[in-house]
C-alpha atoms as a PDB file:
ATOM      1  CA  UNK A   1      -2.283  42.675 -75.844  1.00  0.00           C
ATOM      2  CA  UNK A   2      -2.368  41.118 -79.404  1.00  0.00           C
ATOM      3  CA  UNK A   3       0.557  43.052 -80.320  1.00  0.00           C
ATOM      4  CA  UNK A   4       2.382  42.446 -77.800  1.00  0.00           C
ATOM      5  CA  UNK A   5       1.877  38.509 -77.645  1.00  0.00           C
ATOM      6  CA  UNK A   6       3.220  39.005 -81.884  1.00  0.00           C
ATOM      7  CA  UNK A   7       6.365  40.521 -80.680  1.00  0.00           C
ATOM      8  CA  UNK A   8       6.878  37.505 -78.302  1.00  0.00           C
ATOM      9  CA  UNK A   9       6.217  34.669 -81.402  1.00  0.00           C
ATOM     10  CA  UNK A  10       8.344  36.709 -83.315  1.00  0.00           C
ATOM     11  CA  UNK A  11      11.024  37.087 -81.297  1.00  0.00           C
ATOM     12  CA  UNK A  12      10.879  33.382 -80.030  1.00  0.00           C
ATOM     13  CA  UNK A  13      10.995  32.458 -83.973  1.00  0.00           C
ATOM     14  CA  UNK A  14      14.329  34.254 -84.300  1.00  0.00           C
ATOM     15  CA  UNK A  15      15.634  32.958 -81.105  1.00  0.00           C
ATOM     16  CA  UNK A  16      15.316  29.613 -80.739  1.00  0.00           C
ATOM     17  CA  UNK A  17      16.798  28.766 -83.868  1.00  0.00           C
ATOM     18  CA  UNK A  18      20.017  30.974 -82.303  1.00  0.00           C
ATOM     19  CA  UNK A  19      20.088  29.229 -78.534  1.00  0.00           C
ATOM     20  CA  UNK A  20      19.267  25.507 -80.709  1.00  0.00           C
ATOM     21  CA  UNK A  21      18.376  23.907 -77.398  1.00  0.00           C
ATOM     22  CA  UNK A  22      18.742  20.276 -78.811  1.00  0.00           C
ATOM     23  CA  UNK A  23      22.818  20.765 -78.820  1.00  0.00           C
ATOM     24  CA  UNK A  24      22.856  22.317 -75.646  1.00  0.00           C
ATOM     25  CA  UNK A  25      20.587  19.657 -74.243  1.00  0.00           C
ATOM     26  CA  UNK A  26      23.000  17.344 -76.020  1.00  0.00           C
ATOM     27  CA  UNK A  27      25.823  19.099 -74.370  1.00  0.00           C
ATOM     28  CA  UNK A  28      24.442  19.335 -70.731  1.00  0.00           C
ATOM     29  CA  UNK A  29      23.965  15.658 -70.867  1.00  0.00           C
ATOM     30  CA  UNK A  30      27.896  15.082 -71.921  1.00  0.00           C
ATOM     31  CA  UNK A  31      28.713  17.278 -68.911  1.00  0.00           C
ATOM     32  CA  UNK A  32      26.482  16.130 -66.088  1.00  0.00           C
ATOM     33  CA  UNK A  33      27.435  12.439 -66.479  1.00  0.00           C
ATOM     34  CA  UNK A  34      27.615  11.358 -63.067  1.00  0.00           C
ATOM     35  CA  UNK A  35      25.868  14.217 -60.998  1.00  0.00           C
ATOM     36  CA  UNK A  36      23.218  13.370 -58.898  1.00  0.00           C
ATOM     37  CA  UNK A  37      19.547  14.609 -60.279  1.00  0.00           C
ATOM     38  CA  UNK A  38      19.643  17.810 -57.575  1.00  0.00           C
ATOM     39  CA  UNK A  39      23.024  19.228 -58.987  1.00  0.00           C
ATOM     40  CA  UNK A  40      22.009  18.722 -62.835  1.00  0.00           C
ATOM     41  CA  UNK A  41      18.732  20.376 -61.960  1.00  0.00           C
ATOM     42  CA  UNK A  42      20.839  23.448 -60.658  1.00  0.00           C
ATOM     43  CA  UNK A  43      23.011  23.601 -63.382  1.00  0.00           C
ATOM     44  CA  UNK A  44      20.014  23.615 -65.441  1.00  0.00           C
ATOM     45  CA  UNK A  45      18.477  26.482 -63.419  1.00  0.00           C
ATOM     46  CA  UNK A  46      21.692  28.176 -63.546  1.00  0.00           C
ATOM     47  CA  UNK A  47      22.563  28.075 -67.029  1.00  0.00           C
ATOM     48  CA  UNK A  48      18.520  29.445 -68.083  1.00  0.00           C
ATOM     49  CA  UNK A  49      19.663  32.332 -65.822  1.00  0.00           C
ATOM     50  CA  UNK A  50      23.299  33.245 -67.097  1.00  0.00           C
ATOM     51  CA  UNK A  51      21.368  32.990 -70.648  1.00  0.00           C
ATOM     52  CA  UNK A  52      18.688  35.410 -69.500  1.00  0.00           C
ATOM     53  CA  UNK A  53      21.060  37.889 -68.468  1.00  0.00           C
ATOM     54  CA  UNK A  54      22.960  37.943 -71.159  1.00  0.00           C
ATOM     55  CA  UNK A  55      20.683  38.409 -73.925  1.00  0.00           C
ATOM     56  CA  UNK A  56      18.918  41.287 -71.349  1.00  0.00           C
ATOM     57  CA  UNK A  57      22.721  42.463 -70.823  1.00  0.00           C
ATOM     58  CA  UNK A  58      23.239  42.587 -74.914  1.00  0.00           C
ATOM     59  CA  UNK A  59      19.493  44.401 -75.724  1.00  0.00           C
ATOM     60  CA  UNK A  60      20.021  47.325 -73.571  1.00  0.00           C
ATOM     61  CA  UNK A  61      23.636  47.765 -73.606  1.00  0.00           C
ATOM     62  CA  UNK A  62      25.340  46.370 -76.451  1.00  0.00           C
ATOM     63  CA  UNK A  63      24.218  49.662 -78.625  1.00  0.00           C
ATOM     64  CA  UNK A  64      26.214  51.443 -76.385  1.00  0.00           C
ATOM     65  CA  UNK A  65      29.015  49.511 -76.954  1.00  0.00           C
ATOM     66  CA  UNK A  66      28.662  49.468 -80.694  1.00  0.00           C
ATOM     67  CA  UNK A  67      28.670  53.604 -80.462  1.00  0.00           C
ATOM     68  CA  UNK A  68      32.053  53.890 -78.369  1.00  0.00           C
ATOM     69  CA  UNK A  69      33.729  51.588 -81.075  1.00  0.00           C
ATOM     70  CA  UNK A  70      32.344  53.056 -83.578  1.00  0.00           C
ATOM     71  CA  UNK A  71      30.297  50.031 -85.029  1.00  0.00           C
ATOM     72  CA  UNK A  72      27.948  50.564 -87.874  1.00  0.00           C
ATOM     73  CA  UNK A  73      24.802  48.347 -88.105  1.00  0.00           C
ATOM     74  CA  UNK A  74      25.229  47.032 -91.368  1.00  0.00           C
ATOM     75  CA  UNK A  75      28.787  46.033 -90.140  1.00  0.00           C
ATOM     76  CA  UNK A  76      27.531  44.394 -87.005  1.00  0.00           C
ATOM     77  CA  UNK A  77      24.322  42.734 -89.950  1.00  0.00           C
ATOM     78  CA  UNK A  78      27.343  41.290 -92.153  1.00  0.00           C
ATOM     79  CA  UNK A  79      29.621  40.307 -89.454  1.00  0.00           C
ATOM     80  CA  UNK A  80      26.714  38.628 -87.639  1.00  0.00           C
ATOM     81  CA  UNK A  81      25.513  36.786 -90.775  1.00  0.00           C
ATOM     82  CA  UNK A  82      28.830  35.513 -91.035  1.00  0.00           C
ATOM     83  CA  UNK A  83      29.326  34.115 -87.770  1.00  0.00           C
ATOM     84  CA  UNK A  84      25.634  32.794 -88.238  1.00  0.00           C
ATOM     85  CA  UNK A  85      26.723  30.451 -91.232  1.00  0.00           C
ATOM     86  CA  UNK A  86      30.047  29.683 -89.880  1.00  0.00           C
ATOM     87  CA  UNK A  87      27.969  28.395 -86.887  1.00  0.00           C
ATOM     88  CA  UNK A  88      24.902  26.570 -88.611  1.00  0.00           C
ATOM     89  CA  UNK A  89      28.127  24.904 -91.165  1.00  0.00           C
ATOM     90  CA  UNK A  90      29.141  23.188 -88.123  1.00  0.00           C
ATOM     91  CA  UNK A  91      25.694  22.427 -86.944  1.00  0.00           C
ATOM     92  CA  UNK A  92      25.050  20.704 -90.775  1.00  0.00           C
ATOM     93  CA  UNK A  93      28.384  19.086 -90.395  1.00  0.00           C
ATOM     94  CA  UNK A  94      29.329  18.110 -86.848  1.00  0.00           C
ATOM     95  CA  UNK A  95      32.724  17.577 -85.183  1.00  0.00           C
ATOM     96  CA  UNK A  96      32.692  14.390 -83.130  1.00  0.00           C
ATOM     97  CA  UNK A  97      33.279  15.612 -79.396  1.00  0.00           C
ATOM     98  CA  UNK A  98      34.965  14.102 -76.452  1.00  0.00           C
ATOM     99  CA  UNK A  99      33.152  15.274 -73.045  1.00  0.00           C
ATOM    100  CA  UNK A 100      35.786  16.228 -71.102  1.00  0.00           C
ATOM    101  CA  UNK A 101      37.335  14.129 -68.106  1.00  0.00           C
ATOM    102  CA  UNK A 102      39.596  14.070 -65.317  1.00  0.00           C
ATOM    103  CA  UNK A 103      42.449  12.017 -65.089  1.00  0.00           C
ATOM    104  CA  UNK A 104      40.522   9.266 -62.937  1.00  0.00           C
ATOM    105  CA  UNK A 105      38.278   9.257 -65.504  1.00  0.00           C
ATOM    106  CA  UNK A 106      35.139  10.521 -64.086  1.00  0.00           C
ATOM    107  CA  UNK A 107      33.150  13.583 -65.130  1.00  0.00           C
ATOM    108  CA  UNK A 108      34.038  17.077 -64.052  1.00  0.00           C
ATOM    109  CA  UNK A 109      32.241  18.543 -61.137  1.00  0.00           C
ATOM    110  CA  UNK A 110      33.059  22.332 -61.340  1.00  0.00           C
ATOM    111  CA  UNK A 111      30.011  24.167 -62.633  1.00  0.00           C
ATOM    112  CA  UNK A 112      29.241  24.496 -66.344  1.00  0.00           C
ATOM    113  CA  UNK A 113      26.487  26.791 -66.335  1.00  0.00           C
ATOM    114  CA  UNK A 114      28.344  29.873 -67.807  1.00  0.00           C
ATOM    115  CA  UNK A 115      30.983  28.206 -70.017  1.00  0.00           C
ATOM    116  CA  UNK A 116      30.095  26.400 -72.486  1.00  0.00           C
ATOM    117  CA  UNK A 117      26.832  26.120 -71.766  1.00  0.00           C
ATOM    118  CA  UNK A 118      25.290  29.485 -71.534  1.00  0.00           C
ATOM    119  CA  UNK A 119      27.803  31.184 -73.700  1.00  0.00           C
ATOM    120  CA  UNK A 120      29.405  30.190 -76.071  1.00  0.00           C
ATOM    121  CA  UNK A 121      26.963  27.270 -76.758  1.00  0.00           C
ATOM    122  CA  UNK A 122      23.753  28.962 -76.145  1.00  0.00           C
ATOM    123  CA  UNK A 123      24.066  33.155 -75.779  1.00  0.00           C
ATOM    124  CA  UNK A 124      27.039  32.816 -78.057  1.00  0.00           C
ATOM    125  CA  UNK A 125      28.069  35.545 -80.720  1.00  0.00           C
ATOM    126  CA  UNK A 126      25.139  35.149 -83.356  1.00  0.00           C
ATOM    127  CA  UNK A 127      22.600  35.523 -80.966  1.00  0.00           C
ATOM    128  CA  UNK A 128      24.840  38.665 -79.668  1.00  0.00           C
ATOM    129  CA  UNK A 129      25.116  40.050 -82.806  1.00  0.00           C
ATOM    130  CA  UNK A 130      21.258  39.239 -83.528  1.00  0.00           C
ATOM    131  CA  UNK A 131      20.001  40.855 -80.294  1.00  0.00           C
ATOM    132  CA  UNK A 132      22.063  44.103 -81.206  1.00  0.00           C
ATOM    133  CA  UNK A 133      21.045  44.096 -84.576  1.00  0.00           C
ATOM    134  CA  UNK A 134      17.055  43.662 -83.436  1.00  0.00           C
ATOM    135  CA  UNK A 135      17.765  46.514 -80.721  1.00  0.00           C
ATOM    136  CA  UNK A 136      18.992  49.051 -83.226  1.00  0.00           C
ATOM    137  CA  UNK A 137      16.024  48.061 -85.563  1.00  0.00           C
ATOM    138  CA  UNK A 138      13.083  48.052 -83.049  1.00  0.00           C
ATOM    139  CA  UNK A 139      14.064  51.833 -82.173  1.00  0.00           C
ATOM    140  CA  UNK A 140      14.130  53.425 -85.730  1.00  0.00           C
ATOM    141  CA  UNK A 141      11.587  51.530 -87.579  1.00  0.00           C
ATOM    142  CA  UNK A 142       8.909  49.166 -86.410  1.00  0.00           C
ATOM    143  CA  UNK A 143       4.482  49.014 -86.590  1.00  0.00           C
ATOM    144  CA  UNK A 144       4.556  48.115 -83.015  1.00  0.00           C
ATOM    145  CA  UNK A 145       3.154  50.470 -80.742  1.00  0.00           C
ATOM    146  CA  UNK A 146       6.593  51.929 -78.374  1.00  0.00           C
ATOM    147  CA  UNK A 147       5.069  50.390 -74.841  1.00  0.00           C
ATOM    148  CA  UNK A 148       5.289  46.663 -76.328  1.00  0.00           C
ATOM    149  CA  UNK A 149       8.824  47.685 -77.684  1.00  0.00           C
ATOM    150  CA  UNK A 150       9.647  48.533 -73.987  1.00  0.00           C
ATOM    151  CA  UNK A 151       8.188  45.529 -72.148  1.00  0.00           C
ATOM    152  CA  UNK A 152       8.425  42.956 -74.877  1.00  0.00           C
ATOM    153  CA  UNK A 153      11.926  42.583 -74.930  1.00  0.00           C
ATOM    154  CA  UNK A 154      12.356  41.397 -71.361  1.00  0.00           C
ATOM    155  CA  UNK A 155       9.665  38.865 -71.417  1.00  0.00           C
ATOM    156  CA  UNK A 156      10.877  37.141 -74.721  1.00  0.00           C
ATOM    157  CA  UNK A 157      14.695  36.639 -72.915  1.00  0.00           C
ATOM    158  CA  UNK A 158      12.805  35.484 -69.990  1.00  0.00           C
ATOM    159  CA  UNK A 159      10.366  32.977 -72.047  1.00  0.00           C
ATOM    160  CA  UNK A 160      13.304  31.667 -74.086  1.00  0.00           C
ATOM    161  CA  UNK A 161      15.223  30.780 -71.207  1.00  0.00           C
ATOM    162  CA  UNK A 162      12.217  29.595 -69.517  1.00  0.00           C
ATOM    163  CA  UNK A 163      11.909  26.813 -72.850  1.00  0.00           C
ATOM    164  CA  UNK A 164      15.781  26.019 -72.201  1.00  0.00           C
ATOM    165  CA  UNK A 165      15.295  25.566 -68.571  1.00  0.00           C
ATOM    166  CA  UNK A 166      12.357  22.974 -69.227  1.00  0.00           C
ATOM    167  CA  UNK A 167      14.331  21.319 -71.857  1.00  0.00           C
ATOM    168  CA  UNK A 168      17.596  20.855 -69.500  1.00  0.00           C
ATOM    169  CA  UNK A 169      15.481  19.852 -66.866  1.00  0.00           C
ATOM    170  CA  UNK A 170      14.004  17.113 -69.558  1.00  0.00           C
ATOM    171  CA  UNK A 171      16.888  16.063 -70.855  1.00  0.00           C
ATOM    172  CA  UNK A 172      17.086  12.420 -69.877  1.00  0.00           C
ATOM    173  CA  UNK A 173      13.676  12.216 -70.680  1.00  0.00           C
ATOM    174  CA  UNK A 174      14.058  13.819 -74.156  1.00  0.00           C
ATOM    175  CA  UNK A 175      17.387  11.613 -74.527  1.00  0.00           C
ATOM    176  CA  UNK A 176      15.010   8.607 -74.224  1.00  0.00           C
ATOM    177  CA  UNK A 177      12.759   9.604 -76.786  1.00  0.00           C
ATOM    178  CA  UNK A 178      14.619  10.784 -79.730  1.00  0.00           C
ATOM    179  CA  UNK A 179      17.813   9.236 -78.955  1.00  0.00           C
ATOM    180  CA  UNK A 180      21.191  10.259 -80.187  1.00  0.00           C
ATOM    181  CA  UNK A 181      20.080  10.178 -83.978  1.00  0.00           C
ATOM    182  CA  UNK A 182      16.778  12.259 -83.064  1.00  0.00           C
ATOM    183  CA  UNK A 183      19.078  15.026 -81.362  1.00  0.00           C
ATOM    184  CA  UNK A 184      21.439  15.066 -84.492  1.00  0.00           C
ATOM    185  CA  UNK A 185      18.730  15.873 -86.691  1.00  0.00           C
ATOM    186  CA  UNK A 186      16.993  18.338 -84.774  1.00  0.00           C
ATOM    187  CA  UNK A 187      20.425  19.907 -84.596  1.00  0.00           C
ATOM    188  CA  UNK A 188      20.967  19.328 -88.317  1.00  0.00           C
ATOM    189  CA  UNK A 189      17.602  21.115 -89.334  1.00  0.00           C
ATOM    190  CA  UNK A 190      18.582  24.104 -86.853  1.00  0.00           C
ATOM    191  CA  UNK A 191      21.932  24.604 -88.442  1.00  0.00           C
ATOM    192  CA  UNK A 192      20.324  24.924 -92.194  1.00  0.00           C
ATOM    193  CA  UNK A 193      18.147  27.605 -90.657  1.00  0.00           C
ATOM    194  CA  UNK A 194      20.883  29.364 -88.993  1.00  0.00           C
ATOM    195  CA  UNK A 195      22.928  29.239 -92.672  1.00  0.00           C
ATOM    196  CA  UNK A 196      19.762  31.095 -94.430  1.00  0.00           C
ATOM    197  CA  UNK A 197      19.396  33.475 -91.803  1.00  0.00           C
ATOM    198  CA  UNK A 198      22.962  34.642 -91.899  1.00  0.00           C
ATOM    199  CA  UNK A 199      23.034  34.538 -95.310  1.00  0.00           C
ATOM    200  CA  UNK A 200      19.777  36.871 -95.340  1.00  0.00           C
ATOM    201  CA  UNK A 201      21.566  39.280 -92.252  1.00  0.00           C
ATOM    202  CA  UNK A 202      24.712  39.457 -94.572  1.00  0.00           C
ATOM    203  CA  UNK A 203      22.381  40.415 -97.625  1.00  0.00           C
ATOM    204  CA  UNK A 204      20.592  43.315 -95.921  1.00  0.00           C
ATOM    205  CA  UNK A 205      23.895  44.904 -94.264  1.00  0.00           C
ATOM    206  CA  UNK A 206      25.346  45.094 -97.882  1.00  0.00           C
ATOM    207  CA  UNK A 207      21.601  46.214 -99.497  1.00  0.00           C
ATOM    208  CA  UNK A 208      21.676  48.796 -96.481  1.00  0.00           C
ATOM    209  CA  UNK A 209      25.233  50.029 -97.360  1.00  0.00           C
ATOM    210  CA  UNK A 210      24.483  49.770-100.886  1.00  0.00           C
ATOM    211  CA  UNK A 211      21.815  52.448-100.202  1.00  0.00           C
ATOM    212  CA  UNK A 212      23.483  54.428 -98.289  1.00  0.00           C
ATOM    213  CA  UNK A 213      25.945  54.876-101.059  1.00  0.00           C
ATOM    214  CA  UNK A 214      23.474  55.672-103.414  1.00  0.00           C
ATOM    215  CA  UNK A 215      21.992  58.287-101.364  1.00  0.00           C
ATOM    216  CA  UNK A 216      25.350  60.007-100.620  1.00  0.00           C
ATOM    217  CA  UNK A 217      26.262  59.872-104.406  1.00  0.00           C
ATOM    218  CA  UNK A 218      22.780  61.578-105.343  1.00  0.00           C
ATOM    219  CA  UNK A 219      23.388  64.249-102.495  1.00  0.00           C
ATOM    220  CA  UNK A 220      26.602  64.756-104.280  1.00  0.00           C
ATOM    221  CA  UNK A 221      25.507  65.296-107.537  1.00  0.00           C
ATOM    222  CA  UNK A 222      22.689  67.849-106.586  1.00  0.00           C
ATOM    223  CA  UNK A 223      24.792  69.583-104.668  1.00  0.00           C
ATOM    224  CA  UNK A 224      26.418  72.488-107.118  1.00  0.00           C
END
């Protein structure tokens, strides 16, 4: 059971920083301006899910997908790492938004769970490319026993939705007690971290195709 609650922490450590639930809580409380406290609470409980089901989607089937296109995983490291800083960049250095409205000037109704808040804001392409990238990993080199591998997975999707449920679900409350400025930095801090983790995803897909070349080179030159 030890190892199994590790590979939850760990994975949790290299989630969170991905989903940054302080934007999206930021973001859900643009949207649901004017909806009563039953509807935000089931866009909340909606949103948790669509994430859930995406990054469970992404672990067990986005390998697959990588294979029919042909998609190496140093590619999919380097491309990820890139779309990791490009993200955290505009974390560190924030657009000012306008929630959207309708002509009468009241806040939309139609649900938001899926887009933007579960994807692109929260399951959006660096925690895609992340998820992959862990997938691929986990199955050719890892100290933890296969059976946590198998059930570990599921339960860290499910406990990091879980957190952004509870946070949505708080957000007025957690509105109250940072404030606007206290969101902003949390979201600040989060974007640095995203920047050094893509930077460190886009230096092991070149050290692993760096290797790779060197191996194929020695091959060659052993080889009468």
């Amino acid at each position: 059971m030890g190892n199994l609650f590790d590979a939850i922490i760990l994975g949790l450590l290299a989630l969170l920083p991905l989903i940054n639930p302080p934007t999206t809580v930021a973001l859900f409380l643009a949207l649901s301006q004017g909806l009563s406290r039953e509807e935000k609470n089931r866009q909340a409980l909606l949103t948790a899910l669509n994430v859930f089901l995406i990054m469970t989607f992404t672990y067990y089937v986005g390998e697959l997908i990588m294979s029919v296109f042909n998609i190496s995983i140093p590619g999919l490291r380097i491309a990820g790492g890139g779309i990791l800083i490009i993200i955290g960049a505009r974390m560190l250095f924030p657009q000012p938004v306008q929630p959207s409205t309708s002509r009468d000037g009241e806040a939309p109704r139609a649900s938001f769970a899926f887009v933007p808040l579960a994807m692109p804001s929260t399951a959006g392409p660096g925690t895609i490319a992340m998820i992959i990238s862990a997938s691929a990993t986990l199955k050719q080199n890892t100290s933890f026993p296969s059976w946590v591998i198998l059930i570990a997975p599921p339960l860290i999707f499910l406990a990091t939705a879980l957190i952004l449920w509870g946070c949505l679900r708080a957000s007025d409350l957690i509105m109250k007690i940072t404030g606007p400025s206290g969101i902003d930095a949390i979201s600040r801090v989060m974007g640095f971290l995203l920047v050094c983790m893509g930077v460190q995803f886009a230096i092991n897909g070149a050290i692993e195709i760096l290797q790779t070349l060197i191996v194929n080179n020695a091959q060659l030159l052993r080889s009468p």
